[in-house]
N, C-alpha and C. Protein backbone atom coordinates (compact mmCIF):
# COMPACT_ATOMS: atom_id res chain seq x y z
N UNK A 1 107.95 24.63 72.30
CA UNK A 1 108.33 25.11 70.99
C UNK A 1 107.09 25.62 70.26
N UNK A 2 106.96 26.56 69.76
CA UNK A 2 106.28 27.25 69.25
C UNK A 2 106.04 26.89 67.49
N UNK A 3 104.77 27.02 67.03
CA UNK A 3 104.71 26.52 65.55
C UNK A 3 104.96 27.43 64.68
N UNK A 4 104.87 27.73 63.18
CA UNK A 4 105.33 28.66 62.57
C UNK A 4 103.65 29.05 62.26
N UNK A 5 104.48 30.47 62.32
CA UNK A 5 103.22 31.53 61.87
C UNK A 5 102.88 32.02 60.21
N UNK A 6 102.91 31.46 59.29
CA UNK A 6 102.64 32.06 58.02
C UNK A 6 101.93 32.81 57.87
N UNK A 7 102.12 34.10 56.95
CA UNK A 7 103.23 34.01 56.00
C UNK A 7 104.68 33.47 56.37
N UNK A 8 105.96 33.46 55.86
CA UNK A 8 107.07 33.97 56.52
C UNK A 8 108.11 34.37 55.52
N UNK A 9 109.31 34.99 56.31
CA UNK A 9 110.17 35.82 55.17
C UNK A 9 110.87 34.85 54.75
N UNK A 10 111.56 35.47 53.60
CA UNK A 10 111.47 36.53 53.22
C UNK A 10 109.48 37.01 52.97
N UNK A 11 109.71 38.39 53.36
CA UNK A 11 108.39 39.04 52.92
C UNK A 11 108.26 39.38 51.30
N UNK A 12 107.28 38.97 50.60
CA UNK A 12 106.84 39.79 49.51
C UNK A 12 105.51 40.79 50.06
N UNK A 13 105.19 42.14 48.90
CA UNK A 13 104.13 42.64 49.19
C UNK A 13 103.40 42.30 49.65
N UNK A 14 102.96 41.42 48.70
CA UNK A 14 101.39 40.26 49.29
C UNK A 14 101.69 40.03 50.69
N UNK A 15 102.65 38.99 50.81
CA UNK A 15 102.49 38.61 52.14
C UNK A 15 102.81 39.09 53.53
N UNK A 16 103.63 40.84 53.30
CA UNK A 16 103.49 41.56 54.27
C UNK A 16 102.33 41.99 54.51
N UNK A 17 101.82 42.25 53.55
CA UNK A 17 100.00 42.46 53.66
C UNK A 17 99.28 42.11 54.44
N UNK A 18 99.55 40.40 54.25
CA UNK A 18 98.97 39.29 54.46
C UNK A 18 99.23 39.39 56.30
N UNK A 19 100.60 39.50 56.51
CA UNK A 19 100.96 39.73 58.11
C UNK A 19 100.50 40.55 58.32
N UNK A 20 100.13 42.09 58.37
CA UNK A 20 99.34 42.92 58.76
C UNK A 20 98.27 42.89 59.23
N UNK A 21 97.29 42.45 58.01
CA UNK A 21 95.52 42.07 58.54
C UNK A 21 95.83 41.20 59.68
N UNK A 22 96.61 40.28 59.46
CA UNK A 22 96.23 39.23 60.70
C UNK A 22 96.74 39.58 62.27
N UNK A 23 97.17 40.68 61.79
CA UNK A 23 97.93 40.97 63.18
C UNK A 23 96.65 42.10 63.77
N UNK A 24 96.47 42.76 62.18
CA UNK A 24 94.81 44.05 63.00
C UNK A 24 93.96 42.73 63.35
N UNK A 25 93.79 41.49 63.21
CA UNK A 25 92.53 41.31 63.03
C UNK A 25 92.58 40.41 64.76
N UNK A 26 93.71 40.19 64.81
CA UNK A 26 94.68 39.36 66.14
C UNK A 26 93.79 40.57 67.24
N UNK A 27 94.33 41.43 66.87
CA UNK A 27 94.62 42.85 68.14
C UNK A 27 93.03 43.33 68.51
N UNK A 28 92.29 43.27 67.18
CA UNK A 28 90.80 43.57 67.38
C UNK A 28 90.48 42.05 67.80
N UNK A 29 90.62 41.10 68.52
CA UNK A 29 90.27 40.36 69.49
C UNK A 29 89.77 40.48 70.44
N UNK A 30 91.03 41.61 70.68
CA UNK A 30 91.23 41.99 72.11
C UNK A 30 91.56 40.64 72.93
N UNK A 31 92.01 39.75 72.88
CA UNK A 31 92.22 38.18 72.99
C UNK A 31 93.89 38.18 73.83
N UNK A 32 94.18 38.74 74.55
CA UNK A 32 95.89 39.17 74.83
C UNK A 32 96.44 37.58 74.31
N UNK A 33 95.99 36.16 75.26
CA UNK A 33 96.57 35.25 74.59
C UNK A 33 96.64 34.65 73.34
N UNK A 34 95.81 35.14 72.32
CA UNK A 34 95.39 34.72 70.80
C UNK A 34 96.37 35.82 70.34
N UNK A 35 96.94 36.92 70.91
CA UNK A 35 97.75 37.87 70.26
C UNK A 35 99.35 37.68 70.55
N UNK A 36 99.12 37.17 71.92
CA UNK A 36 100.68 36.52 71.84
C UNK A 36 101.28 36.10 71.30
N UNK A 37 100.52 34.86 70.63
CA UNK A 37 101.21 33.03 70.06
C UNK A 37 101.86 33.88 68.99
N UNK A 38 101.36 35.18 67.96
CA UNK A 38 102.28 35.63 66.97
C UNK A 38 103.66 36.20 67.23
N UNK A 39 103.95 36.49 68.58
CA UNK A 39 105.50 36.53 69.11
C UNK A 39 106.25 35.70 69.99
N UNK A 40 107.65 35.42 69.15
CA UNK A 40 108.84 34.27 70.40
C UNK A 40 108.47 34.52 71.71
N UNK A 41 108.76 33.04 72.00
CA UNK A 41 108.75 33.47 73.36
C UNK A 41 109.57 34.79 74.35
N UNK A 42 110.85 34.91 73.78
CA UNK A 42 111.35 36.07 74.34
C UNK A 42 111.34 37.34 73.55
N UNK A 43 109.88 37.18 73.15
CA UNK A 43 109.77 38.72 72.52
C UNK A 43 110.23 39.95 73.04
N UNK A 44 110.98 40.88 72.50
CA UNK A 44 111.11 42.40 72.95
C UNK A 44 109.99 42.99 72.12
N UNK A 45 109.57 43.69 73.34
CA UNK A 45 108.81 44.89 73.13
C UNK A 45 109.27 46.65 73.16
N UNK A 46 109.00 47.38 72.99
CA UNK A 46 109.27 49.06 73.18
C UNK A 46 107.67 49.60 72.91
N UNK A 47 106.66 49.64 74.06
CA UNK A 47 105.35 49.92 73.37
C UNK A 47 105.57 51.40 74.20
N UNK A 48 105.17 52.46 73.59
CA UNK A 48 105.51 53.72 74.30
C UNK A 48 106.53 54.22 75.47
N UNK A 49 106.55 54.05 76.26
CA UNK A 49 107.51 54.12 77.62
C UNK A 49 107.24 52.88 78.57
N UNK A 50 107.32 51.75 78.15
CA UNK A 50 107.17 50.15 78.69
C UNK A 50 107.70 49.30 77.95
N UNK A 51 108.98 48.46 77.86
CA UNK A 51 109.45 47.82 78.01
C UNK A 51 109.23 46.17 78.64
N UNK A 52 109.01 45.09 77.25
CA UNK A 52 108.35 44.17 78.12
C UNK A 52 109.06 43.30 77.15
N UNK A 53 109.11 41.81 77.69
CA UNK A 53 110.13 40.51 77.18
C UNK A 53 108.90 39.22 77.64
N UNK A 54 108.46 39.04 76.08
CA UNK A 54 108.33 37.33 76.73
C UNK A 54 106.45 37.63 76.76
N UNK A 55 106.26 36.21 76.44
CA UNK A 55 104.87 35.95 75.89
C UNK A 55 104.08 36.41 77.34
N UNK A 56 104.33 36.10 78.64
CA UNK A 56 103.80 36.39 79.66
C UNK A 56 103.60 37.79 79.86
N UNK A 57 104.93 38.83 79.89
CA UNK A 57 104.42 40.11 80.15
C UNK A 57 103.54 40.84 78.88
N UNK A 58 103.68 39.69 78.06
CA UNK A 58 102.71 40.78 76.77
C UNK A 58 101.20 39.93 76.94
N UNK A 59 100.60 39.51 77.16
CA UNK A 59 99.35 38.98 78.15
C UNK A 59 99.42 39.97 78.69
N UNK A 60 99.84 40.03 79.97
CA UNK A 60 99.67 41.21 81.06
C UNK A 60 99.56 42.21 80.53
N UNK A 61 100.53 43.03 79.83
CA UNK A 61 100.19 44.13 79.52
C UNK A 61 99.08 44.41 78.27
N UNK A 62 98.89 43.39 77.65
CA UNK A 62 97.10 43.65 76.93
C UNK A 62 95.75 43.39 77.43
N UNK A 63 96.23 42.66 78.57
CA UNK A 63 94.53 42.66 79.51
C UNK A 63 94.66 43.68 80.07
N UNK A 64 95.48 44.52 80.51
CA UNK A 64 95.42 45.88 81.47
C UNK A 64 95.11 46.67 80.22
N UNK A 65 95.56 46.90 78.95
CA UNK A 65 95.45 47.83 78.51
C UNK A 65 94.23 47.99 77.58
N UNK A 66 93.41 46.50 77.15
CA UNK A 66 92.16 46.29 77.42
C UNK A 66 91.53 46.62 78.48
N UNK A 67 91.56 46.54 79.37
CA UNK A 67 90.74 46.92 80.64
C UNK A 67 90.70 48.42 80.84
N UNK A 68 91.70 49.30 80.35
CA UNK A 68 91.79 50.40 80.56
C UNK A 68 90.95 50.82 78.79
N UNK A 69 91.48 50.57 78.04
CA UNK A 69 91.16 50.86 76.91
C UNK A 69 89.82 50.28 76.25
N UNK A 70 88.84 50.78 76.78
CA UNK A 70 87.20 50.16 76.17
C UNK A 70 86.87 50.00 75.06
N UNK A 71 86.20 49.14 73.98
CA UNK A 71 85.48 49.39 73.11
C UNK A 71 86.40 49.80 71.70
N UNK A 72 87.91 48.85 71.98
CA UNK A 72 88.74 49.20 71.09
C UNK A 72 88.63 48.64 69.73
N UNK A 73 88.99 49.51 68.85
CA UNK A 73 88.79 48.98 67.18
C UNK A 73 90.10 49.53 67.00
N UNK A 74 90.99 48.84 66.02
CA UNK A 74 91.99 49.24 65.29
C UNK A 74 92.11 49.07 63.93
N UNK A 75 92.31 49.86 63.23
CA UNK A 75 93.15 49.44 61.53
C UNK A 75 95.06 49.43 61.65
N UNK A 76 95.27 48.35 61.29
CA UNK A 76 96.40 48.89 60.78
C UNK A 76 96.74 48.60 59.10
N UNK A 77 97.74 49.61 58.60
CA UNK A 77 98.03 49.59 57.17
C UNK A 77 99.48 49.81 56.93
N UNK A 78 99.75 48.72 56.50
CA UNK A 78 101.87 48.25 55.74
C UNK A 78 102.31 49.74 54.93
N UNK A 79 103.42 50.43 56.00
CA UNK A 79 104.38 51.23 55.05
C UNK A 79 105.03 50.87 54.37
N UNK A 80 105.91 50.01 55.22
CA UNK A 80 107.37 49.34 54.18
C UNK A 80 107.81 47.95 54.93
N UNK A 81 108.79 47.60 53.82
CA UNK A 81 108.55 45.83 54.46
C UNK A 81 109.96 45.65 53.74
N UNK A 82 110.78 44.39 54.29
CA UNK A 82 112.44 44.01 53.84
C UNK A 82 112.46 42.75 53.80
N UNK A 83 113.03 42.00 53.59
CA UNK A 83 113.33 40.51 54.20
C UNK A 83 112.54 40.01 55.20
N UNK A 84 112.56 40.39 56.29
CA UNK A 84 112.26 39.97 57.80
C UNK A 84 111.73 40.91 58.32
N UNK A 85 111.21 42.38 57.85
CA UNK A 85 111.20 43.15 58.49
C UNK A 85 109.67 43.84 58.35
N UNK A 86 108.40 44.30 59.07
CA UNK A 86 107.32 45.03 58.29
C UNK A 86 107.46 46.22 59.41
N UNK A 87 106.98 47.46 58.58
CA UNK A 87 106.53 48.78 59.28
C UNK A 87 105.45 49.15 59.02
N UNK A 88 104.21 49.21 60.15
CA UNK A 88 102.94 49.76 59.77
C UNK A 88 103.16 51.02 60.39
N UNK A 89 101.85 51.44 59.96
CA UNK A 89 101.06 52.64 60.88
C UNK A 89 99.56 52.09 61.41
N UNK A 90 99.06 52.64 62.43
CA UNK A 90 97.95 52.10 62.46
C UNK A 90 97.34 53.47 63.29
N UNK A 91 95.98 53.75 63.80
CA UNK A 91 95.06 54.04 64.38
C UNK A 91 94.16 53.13 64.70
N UNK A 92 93.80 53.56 66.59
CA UNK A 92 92.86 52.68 67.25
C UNK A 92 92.25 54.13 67.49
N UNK A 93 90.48 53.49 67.95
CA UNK A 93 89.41 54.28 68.92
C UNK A 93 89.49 53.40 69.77
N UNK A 94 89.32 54.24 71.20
CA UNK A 94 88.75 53.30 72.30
C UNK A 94 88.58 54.68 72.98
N UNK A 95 87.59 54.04 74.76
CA UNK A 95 86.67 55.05 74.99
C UNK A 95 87.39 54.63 76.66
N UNK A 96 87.94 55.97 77.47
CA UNK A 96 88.13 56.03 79.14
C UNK A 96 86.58 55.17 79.68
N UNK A 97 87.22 54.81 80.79
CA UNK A 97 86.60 54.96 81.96
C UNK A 97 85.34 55.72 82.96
N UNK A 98 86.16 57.19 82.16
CA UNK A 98 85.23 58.52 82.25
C UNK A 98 84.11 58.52 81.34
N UNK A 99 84.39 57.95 79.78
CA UNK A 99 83.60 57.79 78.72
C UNK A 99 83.96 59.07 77.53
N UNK A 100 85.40 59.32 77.73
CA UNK A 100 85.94 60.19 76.50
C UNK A 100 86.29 59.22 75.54
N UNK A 101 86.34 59.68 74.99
CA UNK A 101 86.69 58.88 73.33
C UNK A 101 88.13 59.66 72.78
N UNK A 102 89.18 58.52 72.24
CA UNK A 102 90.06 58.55 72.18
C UNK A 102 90.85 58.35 70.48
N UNK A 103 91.17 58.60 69.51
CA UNK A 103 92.14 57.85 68.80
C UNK A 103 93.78 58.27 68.88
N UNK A 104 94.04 56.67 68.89
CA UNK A 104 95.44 56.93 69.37
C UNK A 104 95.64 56.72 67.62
N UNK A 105 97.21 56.91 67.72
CA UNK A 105 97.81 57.38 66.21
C UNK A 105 99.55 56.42 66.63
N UNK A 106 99.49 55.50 65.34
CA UNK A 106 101.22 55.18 65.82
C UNK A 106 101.75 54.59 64.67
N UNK A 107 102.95 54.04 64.89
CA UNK A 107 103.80 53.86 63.76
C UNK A 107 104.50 52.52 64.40
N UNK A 108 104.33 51.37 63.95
CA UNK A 108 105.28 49.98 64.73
C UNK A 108 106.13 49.54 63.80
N UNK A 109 107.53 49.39 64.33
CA UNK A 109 108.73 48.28 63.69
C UNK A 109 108.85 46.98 64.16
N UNK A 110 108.36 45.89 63.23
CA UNK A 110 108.38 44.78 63.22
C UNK A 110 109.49 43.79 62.65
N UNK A 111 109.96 43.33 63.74
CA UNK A 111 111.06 41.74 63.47
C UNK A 111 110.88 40.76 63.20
N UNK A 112 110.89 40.12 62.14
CA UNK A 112 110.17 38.14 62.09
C UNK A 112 111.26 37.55 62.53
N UNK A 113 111.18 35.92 63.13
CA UNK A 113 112.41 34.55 63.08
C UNK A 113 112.14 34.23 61.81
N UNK A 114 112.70 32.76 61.66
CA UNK A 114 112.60 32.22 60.27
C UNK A 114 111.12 32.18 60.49
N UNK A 115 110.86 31.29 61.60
CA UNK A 115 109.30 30.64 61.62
C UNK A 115 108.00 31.51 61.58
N UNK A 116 108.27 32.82 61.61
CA UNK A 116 107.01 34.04 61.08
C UNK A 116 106.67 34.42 62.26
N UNK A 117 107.41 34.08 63.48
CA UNK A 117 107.23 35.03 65.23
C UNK A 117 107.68 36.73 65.18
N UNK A 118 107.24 37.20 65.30
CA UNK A 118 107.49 38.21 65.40
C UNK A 118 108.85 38.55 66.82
N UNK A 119 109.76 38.51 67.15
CA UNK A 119 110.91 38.98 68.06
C UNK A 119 111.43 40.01 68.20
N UNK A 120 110.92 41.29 67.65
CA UNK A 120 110.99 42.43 68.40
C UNK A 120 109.84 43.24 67.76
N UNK A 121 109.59 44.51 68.64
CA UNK A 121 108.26 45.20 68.18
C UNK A 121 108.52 46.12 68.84
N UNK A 122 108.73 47.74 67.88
CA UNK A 122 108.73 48.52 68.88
C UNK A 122 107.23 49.74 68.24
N UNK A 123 107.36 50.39 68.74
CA UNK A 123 105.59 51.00 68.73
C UNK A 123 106.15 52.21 69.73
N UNK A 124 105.96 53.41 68.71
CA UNK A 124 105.33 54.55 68.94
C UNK A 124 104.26 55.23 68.84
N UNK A 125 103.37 55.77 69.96
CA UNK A 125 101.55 55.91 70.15
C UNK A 125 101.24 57.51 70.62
N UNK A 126 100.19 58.04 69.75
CA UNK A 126 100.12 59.29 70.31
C UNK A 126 98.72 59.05 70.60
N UNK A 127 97.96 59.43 71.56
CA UNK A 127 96.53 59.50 72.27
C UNK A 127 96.09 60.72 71.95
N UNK A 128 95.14 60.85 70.96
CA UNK A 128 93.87 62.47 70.92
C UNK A 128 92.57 62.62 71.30
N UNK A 129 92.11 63.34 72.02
CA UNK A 129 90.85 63.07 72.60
C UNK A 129 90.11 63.26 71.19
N UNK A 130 89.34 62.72 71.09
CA UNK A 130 87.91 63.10 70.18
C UNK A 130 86.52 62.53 70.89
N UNK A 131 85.56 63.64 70.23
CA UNK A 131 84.43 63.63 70.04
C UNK A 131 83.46 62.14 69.74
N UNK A 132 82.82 61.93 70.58
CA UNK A 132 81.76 60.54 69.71
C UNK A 132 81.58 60.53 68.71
N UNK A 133 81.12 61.89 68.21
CA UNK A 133 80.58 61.83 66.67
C UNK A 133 81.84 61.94 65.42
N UNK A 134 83.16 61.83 65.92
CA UNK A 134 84.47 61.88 65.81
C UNK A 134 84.46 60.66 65.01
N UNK A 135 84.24 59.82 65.59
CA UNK A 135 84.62 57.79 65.24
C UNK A 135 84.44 57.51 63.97
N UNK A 136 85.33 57.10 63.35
CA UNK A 136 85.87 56.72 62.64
C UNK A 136 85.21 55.52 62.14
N UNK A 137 85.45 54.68 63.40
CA UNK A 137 85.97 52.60 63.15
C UNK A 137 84.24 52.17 63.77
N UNK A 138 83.52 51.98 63.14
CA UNK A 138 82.34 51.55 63.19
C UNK A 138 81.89 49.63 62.91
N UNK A 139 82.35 48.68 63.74
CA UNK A 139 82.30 47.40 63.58
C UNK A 139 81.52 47.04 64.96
N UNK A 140 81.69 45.56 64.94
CA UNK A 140 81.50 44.59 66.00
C UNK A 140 82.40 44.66 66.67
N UNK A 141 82.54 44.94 68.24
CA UNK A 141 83.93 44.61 68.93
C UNK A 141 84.49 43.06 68.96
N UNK A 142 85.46 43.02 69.49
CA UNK A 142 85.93 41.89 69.51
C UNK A 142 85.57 40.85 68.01
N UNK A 143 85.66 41.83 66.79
CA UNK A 143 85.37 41.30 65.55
C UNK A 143 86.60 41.70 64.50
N UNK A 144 87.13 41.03 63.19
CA UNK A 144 87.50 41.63 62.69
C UNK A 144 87.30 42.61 62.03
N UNK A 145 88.02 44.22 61.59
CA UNK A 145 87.28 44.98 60.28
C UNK A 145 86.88 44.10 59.23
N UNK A 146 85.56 44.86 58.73
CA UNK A 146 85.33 43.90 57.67
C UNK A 146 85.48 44.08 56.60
N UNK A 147 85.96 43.63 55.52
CA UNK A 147 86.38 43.58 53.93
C UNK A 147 85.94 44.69 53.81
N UNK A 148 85.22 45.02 53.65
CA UNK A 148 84.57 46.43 52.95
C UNK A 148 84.76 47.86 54.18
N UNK A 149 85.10 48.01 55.20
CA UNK A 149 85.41 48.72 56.04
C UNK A 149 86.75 49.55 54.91
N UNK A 150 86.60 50.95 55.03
CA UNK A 150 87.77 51.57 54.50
C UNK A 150 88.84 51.36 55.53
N UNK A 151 90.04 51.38 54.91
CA UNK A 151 91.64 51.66 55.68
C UNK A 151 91.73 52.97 56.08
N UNK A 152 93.08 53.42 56.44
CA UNK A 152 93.43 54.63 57.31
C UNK A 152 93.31 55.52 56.19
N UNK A 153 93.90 54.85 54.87
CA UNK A 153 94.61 56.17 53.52
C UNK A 153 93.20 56.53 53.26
N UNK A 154 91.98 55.58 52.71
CA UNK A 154 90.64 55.82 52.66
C UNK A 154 89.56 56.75 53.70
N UNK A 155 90.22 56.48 54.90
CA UNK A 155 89.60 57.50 56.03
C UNK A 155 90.33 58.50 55.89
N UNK A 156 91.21 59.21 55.51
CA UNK A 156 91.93 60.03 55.59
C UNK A 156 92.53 60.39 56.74
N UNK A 157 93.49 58.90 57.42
CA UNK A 157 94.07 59.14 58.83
C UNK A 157 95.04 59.24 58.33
């Protein structure tokens, strides 16, 4: 059994907020199991054209996509939020294999339980090549953004 994740819904502003950072700050881990524990165990996923259920395949599919995805930084920032429900947008950088540099661009619909798990997540992602001197997201990896780091509306993503 899994513990509760606070905030939980109903959502107010604040505390969709509040779920957001912790979820950018989860994801800039890069930690796949520290990013799990925030979804049921039989989480649904929809992350681009992959389809995944359950704390195990979402591990798997964030160490691969860490492994593929280098040197990743993300922001994300709260569109709209309901009862149980948050919608971000976010932008990540991360850098191939080859050593191109990347920001992806997306938009996620988020499900809470009572207990603040997240149980469904779906995520639409667009990938643009950019330039080094392109980058945006300038931190510590595997760190959170920091307080004073601008958001997406401030970068003008």
């Amino acid at each position: 059994m899994s513990s509760p994740r606070p905030p939980l819904p109903p959502f107010t502003l604040e505390t969709a907020i509040q779920k957001v950072r912790a979820a950018e700050d989860a994801w800039n881990s890069t930690d796949a199991q520290r990013v799990s524990l925030a979804y049921t165990e039989n989480s649904q996923w929809r992350n681009r054209d992959r389809f995944i259920t359950g704390r195990a395949e979402i591990v798997a599919f964030l160490e691969e996509k860490w492994t593929r995805e280098q040197h990743y930084r993300l922001i994300k920032e709260i569109w709209a939020f309901s009862e149980n429900r948050i919608a971000v947008r976010f932008a990540y950088e991360w850098q191939d294999a080859a050593g191109q540099w990347f920001r992806a661009y997306g938009n996620e619909n988020w499900q809470f339980d009572a207990d603040g798990l997240m149980a469904v997540r779906h995520a639409s992602i667009n990938d643009v090549p950019i330039a080094e001197s392109e980058r945006k997201f300038h931190w510590d990896r595997h760190a959170p953004r920091p307080v004073d780091h601008p958001g997406l509306t401030a970068l003008g993503l």
